[in-house]
Protein backbone atom coordinates (compact mmCIF):
# COMPACT_ATOMS: atom_id res chain seq x y z
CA UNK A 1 56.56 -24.71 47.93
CA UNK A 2 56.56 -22.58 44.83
CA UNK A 3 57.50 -18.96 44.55
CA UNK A 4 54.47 -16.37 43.49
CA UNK A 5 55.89 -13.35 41.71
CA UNK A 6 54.69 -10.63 43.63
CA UNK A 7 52.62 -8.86 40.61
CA UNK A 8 50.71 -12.10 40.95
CA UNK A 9 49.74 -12.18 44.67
CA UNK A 10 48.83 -8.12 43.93
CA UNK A 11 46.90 -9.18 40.95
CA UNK A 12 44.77 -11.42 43.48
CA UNK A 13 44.35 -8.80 46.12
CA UNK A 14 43.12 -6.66 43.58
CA UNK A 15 40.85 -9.01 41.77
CA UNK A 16 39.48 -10.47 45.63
CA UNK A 17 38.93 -6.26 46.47
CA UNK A 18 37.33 -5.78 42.97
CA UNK A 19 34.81 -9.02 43.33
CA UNK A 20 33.51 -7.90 47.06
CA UNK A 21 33.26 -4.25 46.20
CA UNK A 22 30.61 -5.28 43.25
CA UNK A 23 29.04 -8.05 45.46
CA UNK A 24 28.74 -4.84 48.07
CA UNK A 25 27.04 -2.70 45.58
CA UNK A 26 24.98 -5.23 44.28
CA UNK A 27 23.41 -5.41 46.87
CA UNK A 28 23.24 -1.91 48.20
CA UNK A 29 21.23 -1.62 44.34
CA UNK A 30 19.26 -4.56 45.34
CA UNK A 31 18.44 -2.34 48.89
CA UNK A 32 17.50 0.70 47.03
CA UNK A 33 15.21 -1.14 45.13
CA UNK A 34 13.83 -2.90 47.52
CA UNK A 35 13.11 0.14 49.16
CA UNK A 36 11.49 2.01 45.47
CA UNK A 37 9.27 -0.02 45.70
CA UNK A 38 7.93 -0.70 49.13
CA UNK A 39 7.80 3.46 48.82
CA UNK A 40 5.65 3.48 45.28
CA UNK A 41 3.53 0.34 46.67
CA UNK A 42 2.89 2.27 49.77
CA UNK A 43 1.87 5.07 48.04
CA UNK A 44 0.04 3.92 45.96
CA UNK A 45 -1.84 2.13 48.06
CA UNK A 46 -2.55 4.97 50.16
CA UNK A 47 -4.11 7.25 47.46
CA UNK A 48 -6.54 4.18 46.54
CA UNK A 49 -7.79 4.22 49.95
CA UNK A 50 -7.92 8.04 49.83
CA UNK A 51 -10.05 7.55 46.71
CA UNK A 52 -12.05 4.99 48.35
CA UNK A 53 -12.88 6.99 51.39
CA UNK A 54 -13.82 10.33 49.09
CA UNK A 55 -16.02 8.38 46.89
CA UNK A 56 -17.39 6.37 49.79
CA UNK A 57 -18.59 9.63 51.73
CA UNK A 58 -19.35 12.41 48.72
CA UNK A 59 -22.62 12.74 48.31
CA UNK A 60 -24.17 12.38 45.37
CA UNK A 61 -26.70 9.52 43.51
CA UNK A 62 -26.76 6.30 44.25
């Protein structure tokens, strides 16, 4: 068995700590987005069906 220099094995631990704090806010980013835009979709779907309903019920010409 082979000695590692201890800067190396540190160099690893930070490298390992670097690559799963990224892959954690990656997808935190991902989540957030995700969650934009279930929020826009819902709302905009909402204010078509609030236009829908007005338009269906003011009265007016046919």
């Amino acid at each position: 068995m082979t000695d590692t220099p201890l800067s190396n094995l540190m160099d690893a631990h930070v490298q390992a700590d670097t690559a799963e704090t990224y892959a954690a806010f990656v997808a935190m980013f991902q989540n957030s987005c995700e969650g934009i835009l279930v929020n826009s979709a819902t709302r905009l779907i909402s204010v078509i069906i609030d236009r829908d309903s007005v338009s269906a019920f003011a009265p007016g010409p046919v």
